[in-house]
PDB file of N, CA and C in Angstrom:
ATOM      1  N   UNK A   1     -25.098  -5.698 101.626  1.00  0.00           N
ATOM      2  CA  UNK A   1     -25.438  -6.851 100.820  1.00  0.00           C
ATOM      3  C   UNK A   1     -24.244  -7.806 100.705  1.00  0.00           C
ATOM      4  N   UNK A   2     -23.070  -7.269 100.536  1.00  0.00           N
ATOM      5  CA  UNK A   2     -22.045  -8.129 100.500  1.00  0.00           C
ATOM      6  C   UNK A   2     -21.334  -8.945 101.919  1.00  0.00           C
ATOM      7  N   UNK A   3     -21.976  -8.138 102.814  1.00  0.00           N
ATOM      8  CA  UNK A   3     -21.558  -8.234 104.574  1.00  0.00           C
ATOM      9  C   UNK A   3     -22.423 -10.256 104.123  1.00  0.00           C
ATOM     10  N   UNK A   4     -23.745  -9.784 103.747  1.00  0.00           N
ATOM     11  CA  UNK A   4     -25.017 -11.335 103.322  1.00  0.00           C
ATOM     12  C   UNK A   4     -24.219 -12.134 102.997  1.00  0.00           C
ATOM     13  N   UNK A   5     -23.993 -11.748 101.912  1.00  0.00           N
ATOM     14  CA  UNK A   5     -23.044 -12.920 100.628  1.00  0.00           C
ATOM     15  C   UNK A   5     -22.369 -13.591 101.754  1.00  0.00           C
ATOM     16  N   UNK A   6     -21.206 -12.721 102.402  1.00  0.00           N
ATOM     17  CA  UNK A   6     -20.112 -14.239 103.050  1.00  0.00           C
ATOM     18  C   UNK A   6     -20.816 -14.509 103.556  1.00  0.00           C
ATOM     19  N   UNK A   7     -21.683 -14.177 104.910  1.00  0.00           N
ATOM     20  CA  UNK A   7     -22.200 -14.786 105.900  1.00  0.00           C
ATOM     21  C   UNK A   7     -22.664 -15.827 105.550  1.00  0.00           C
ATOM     22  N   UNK A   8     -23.574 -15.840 104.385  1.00  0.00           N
ATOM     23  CA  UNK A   8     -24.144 -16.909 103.429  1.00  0.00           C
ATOM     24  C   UNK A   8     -23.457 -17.910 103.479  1.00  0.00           C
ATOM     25  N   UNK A   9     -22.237 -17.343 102.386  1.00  0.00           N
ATOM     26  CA  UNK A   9     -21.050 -18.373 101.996  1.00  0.00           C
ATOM     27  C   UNK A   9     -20.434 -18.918 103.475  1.00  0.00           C
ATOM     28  N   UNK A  10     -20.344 -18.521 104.387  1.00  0.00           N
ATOM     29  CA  UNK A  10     -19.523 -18.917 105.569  1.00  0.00           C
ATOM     30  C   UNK A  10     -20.693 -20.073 106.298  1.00  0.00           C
ATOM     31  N   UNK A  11     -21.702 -20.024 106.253  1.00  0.00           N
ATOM     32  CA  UNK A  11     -22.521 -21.081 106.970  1.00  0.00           C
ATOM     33  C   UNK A  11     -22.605 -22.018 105.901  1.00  0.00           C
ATOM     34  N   UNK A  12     -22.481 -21.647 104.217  1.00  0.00           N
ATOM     35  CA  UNK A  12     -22.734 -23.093 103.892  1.00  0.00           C
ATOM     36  C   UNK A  12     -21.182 -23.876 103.702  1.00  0.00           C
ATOM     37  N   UNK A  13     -20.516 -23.088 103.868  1.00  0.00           N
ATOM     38  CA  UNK A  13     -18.790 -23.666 104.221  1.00  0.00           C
ATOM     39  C   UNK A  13     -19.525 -24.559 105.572  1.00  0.00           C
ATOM     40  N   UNK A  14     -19.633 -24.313 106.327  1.00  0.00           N
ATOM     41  CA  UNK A  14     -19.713 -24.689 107.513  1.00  0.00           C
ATOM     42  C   UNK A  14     -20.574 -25.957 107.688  1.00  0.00           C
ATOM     43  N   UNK A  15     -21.376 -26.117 106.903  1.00  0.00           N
ATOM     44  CA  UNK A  15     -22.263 -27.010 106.886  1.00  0.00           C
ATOM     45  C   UNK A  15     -21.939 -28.260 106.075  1.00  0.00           C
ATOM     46  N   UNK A  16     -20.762 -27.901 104.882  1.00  0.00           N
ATOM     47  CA  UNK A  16     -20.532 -28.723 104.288  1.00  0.00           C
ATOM     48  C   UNK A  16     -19.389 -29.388 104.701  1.00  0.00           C
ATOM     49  N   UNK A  17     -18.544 -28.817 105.663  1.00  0.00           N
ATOM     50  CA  UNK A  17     -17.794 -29.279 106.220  1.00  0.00           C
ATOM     51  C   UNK A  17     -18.397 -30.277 107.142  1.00  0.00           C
ATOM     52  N   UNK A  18     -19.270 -29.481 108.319  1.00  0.00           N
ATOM     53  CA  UNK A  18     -19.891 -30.978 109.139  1.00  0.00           C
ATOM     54  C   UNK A  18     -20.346 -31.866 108.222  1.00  0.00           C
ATOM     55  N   UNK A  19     -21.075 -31.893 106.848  1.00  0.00           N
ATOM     56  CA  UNK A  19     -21.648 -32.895 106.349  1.00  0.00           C
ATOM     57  C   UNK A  19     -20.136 -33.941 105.820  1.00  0.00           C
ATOM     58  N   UNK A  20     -19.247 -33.287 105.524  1.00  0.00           N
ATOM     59  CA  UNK A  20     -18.141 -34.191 105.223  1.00  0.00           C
ATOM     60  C   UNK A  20     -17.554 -34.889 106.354  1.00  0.00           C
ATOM     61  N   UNK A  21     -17.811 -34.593 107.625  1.00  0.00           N
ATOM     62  CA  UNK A  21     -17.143 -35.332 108.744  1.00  0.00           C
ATOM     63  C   UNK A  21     -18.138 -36.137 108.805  1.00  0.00           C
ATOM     64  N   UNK A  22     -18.862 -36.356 108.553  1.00  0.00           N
ATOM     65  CA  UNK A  22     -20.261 -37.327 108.996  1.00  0.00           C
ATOM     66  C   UNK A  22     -20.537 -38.183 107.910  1.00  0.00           C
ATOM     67  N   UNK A  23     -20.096 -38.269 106.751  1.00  0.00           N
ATOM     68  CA  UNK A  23     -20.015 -39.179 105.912  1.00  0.00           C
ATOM     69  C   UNK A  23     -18.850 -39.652 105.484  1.00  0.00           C
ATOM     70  N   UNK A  24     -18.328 -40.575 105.913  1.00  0.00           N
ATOM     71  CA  UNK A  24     -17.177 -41.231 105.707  1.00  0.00           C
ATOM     72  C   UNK A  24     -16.934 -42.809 105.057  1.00  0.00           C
ATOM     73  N   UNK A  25     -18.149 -43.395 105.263  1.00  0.00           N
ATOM     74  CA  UNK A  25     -18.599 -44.343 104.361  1.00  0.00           C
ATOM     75  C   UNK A  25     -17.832 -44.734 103.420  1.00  0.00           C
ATOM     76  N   UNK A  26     -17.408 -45.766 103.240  1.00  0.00           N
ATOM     77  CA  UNK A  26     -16.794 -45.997 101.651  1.00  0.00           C
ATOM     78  C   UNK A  26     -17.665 -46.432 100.855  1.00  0.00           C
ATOM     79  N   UNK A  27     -17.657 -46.057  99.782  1.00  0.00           N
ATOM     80  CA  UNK A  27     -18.622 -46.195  98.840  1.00  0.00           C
ATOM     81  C   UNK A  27     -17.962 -46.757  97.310  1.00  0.00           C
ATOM     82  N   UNK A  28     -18.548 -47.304  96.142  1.00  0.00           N
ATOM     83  CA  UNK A  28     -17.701 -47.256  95.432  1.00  0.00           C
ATOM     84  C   UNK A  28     -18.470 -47.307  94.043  1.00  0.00           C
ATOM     85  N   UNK A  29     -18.377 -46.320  93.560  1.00  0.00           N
ATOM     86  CA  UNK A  29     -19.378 -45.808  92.163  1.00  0.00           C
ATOM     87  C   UNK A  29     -18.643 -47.163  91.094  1.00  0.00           C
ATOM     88  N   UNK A  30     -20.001 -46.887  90.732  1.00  0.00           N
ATOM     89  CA  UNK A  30     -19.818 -48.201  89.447  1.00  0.00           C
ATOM     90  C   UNK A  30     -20.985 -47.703  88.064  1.00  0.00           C
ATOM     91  N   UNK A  31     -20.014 -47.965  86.657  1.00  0.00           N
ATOM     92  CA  UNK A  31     -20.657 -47.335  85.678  1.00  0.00           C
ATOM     93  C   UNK A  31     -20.206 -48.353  84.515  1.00  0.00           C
ATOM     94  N   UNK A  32     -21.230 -49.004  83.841  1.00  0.00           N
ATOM     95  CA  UNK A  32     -21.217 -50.435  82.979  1.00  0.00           C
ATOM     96  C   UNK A  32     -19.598 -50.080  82.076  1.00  0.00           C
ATOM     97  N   UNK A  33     -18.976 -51.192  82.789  1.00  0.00           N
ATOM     98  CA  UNK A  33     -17.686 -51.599  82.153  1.00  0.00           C
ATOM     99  C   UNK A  33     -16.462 -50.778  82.790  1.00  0.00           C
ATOM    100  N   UNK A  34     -16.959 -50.158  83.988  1.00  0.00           N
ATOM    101  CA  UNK A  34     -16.047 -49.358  85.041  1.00  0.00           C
ATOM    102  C   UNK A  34     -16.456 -49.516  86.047  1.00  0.00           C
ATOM    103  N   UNK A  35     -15.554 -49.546  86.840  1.00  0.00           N
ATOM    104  CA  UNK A  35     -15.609 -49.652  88.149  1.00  0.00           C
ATOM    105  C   UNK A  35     -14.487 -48.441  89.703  1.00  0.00           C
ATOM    106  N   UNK A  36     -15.048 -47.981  90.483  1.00  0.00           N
ATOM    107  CA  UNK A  36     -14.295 -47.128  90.731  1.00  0.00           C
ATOM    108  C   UNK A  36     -13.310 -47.511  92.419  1.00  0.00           C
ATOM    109  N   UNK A  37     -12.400 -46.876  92.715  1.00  0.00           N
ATOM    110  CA  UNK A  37     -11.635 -47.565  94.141  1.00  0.00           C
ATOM    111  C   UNK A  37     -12.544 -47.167  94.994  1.00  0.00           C
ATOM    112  N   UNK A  38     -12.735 -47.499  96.401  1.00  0.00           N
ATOM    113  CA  UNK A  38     -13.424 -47.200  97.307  1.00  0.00           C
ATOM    114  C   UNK A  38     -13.178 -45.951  98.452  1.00  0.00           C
ATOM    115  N   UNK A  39     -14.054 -45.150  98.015  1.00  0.00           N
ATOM    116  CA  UNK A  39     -13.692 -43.756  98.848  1.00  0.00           C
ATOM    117  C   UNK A  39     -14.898 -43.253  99.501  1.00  0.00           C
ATOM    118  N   UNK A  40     -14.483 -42.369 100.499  1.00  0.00           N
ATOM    119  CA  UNK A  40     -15.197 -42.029 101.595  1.00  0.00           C
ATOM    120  C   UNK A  40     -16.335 -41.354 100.330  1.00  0.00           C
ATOM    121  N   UNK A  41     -18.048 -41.191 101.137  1.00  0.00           N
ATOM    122  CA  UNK A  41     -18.926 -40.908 100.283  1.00  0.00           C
ATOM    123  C   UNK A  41     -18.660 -39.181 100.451  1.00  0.00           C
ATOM    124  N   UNK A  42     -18.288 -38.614 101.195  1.00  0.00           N
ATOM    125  CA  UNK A  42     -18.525 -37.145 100.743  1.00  0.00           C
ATOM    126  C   UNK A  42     -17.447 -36.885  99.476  1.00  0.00           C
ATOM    127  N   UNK A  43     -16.487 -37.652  99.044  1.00  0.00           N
ATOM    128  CA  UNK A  43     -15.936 -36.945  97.856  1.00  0.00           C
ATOM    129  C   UNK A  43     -16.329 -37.077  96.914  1.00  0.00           C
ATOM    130  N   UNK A  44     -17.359 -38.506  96.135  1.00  0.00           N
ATOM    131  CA  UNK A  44     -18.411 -37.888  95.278  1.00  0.00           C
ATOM    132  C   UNK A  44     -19.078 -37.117  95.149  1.00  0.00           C
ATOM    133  N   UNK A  45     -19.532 -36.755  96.600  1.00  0.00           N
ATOM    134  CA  UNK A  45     -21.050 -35.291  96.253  1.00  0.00           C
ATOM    135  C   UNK A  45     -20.211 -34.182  96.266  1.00  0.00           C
ATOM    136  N   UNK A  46     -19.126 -34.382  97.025  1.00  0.00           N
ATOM    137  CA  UNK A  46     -18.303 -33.063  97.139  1.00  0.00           C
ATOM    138  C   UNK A  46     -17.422 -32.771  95.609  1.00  0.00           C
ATOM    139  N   UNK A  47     -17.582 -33.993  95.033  1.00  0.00           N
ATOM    140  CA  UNK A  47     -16.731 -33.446  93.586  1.00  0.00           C
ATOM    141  C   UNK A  47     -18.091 -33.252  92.763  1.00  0.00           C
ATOM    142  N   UNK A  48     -18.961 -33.341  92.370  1.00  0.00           N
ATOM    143  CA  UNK A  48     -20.424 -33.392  91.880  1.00  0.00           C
ATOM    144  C   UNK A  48     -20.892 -31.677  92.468  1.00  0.00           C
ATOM    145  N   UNK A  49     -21.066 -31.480  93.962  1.00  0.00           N
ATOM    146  CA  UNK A  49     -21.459 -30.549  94.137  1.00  0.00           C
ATOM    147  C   UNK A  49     -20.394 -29.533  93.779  1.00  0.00           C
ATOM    148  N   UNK A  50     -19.375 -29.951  93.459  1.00  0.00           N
ATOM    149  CA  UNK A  50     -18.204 -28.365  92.685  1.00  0.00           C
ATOM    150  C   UNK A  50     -18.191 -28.236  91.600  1.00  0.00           C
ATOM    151  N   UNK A  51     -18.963 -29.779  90.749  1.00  0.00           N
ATOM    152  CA  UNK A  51     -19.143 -29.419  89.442  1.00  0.00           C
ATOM    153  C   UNK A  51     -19.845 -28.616  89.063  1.00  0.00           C
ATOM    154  N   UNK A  52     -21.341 -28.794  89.447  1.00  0.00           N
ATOM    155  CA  UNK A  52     -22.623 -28.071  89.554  1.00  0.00           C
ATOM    156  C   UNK A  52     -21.858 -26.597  89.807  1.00  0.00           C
ATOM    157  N   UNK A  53     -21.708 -25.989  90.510  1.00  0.00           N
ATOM    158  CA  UNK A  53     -21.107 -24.962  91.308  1.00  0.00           C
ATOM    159  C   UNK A  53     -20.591 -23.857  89.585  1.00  0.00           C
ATOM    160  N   UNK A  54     -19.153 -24.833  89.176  1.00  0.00           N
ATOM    161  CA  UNK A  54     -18.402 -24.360  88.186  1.00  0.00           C
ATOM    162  C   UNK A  54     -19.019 -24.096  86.967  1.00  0.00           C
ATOM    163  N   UNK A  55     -19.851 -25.807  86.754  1.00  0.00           N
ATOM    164  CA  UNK A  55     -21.078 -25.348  85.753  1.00  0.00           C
ATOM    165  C   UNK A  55     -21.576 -23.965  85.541  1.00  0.00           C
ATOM    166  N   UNK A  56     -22.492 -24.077  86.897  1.00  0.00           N
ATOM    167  CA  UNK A  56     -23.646 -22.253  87.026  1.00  0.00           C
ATOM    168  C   UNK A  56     -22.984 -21.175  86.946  1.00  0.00           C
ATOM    169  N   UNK A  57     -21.807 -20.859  87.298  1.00  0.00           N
ATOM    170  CA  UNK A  57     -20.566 -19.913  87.040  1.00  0.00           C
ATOM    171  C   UNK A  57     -20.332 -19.558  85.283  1.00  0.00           C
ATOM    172  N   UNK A  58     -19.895 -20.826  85.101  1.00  0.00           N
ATOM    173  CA  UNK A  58     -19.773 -20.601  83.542  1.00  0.00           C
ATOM    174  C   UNK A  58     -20.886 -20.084  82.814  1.00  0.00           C
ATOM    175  N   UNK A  59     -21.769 -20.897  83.297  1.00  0.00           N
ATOM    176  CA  UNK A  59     -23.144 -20.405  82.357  1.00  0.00           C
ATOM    177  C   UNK A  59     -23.171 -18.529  82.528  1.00  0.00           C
ATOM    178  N   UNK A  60     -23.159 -18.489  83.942  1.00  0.00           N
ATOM    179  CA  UNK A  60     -23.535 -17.232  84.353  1.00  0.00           C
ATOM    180  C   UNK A  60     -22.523 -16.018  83.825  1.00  0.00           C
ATOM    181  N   UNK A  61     -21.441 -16.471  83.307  1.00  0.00           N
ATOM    182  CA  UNK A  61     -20.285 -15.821  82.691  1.00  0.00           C
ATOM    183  C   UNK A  61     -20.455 -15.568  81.214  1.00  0.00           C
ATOM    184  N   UNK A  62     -20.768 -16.889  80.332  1.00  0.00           N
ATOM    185  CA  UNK A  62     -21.015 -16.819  79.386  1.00  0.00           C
ATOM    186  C   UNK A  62     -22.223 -15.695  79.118  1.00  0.00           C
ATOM    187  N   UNK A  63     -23.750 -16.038  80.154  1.00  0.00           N
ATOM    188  CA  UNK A  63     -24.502 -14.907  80.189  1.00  0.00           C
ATOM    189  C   UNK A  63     -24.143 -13.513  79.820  1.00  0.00           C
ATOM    190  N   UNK A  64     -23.220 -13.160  80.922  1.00  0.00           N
ATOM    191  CA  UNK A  64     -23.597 -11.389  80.778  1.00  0.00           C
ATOM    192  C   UNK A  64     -22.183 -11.322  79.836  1.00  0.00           C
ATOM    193  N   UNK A  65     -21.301 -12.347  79.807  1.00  0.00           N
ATOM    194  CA  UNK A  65     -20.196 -11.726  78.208  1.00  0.00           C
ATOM    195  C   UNK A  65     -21.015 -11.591  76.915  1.00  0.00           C
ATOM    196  N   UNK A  66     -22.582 -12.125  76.726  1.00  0.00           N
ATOM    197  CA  UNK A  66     -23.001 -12.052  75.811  1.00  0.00           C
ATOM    198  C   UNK A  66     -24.122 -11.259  75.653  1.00  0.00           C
ATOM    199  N   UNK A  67     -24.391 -10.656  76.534  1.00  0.00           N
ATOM    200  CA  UNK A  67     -25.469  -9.541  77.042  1.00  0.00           C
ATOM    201  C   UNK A  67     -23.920  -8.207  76.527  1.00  0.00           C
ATOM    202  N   UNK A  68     -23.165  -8.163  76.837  1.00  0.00           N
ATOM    203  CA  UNK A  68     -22.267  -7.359  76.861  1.00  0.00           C
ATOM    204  C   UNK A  68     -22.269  -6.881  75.290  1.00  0.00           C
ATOM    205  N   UNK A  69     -21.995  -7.927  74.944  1.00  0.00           N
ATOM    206  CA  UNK A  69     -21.268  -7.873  73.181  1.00  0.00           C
ATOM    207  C   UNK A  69     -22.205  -7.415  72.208  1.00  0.00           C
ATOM    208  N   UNK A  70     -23.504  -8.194  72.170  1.00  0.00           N
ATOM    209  CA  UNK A  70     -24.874  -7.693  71.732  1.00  0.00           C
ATOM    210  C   UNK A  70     -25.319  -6.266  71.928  1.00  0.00           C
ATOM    211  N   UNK A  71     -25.714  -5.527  70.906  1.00  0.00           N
ATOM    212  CA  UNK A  71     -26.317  -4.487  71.226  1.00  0.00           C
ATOM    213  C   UNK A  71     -27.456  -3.856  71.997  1.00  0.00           C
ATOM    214  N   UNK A  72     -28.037  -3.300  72.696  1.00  0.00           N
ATOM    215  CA  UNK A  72     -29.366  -3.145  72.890  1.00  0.00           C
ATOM    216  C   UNK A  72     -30.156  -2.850  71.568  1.00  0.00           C
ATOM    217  N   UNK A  73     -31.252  -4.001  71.924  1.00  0.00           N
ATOM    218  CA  UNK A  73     -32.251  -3.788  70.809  1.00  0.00           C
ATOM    219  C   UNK A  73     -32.770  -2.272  70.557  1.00  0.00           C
ATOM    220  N   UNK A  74     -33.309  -1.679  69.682  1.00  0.00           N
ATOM    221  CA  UNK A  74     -33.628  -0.574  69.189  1.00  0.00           C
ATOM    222  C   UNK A  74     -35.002  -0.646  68.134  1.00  0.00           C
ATOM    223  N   UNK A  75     -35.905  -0.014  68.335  1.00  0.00           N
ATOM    224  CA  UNK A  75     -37.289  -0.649  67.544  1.00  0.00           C
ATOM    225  C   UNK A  75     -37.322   0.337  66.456  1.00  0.00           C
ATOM    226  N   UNK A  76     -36.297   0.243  65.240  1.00  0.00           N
ATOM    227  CA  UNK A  76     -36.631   1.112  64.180  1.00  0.00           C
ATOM    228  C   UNK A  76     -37.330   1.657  63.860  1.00  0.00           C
ATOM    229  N   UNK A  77     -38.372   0.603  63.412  1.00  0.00           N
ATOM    230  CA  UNK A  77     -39.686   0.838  62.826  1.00  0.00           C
ATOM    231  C   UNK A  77     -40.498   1.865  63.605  1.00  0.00           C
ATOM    232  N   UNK A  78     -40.721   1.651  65.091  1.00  0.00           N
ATOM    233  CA  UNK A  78     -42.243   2.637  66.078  1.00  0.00           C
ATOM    234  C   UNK A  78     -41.864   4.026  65.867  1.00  0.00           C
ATOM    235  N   UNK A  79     -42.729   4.429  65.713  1.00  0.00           N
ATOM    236  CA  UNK A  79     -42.417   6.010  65.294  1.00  0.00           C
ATOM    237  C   UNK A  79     -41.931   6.690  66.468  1.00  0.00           C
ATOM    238  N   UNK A  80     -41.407   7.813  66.674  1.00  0.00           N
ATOM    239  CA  UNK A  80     -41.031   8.434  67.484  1.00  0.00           C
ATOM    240  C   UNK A  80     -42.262   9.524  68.007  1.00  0.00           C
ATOM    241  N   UNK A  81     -42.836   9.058  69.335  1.00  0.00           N
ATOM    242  CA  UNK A  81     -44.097  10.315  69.645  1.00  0.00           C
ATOM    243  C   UNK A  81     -43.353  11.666  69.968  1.00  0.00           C
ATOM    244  N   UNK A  82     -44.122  11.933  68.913  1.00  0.00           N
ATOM    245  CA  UNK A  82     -44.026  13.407  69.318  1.00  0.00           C
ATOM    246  C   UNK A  82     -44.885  14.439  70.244  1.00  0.00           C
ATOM    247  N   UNK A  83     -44.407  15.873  70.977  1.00  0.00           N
ATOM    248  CA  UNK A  83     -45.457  16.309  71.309  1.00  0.00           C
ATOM    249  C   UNK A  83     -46.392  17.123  70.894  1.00  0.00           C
ATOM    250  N   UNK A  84     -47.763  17.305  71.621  1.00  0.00           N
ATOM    251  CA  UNK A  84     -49.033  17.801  70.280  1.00  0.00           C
ATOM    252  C   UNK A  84     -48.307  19.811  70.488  1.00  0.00           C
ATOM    253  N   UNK A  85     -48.869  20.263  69.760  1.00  0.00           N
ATOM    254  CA  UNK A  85     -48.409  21.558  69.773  1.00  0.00           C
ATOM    255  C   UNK A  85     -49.608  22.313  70.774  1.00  0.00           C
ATOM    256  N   UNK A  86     -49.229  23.069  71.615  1.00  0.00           N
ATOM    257  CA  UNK A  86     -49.335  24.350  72.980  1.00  0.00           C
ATOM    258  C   UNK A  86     -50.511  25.064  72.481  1.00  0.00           C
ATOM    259  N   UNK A  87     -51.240  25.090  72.599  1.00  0.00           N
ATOM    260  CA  UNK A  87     -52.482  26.309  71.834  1.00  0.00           C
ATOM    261  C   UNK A  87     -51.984  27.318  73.128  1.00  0.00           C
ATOM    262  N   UNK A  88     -51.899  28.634  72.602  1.00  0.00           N
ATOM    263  CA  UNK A  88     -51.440  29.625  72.831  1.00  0.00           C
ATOM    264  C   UNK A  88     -52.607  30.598  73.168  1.00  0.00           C
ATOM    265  N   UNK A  89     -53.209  30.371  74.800  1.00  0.00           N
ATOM    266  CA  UNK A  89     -54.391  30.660  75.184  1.00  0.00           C
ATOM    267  C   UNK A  89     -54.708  32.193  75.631  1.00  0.00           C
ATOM    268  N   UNK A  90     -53.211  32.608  75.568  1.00  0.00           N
ATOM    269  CA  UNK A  90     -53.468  33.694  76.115  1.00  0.00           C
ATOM    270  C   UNK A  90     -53.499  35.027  74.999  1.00  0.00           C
ATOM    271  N   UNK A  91     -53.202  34.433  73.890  1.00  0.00           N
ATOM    272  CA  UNK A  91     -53.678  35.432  72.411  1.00  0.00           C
ATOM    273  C   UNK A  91     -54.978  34.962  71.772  1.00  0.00           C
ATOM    274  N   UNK A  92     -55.465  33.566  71.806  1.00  0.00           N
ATOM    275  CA  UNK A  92     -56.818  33.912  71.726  1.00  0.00           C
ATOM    276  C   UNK A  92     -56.332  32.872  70.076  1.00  0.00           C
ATOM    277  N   UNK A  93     -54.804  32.096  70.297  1.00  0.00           N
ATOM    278  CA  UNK A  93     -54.996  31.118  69.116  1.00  0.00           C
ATOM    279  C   UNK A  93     -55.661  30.059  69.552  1.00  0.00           C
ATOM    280  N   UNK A  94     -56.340  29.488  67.963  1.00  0.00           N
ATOM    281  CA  UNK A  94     -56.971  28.178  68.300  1.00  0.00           C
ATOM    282  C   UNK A  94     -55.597  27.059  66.977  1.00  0.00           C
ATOM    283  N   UNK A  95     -54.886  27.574  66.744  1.00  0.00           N
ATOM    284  CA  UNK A  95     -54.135  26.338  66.003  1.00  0.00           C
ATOM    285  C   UNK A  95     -53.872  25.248  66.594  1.00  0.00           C
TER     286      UNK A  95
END
């Protein structure tokens, strides 16, 4: 499973690399009352797509540190089944 993971990780390295040679474009983000210098277009998506990235990480961190800390629930209240008692067939009880 982990052999997956890089392979995974190694083609979408790979892909994002060709996509960064292929967009070189200058582009230049603009946001009311800012304005930004003009840079090739893959370093917006490429800083955007590492945000996203760091984002889902964190979340996913915060997740199981808090799965961790929390107890497993426990249902006080449901009774505990018990089992019925063995009738003892070979003396001829009926209790």
């Amino acid at each position: 499973m982990i052999v997956l993971r890089r392979f995974i990780a190694l083609i979408v390295l790979a892909l994002l690399f060709v996509f960064c040679v292929f967009n070189t474009q200058p582009v230049i983000l603009r946001f009311p009352g800012w304005e930004g210098p003009s840079l090739p277009l893959f370093l917006p998506l490429l800083t955007a797509f590492s945000a996203g990235v760091l984002l889902a990480l964190l979340g996913q961190s915060l997740r199981s540190v808090s799965r961790k800390i929390s107890p497993k629930k426990v249902d006080a209240l449901s009774p505990v089944k018990e089992k019925p008692p063995v009738k003892d067939q070979a003396h001829g009880d009926d209790n």
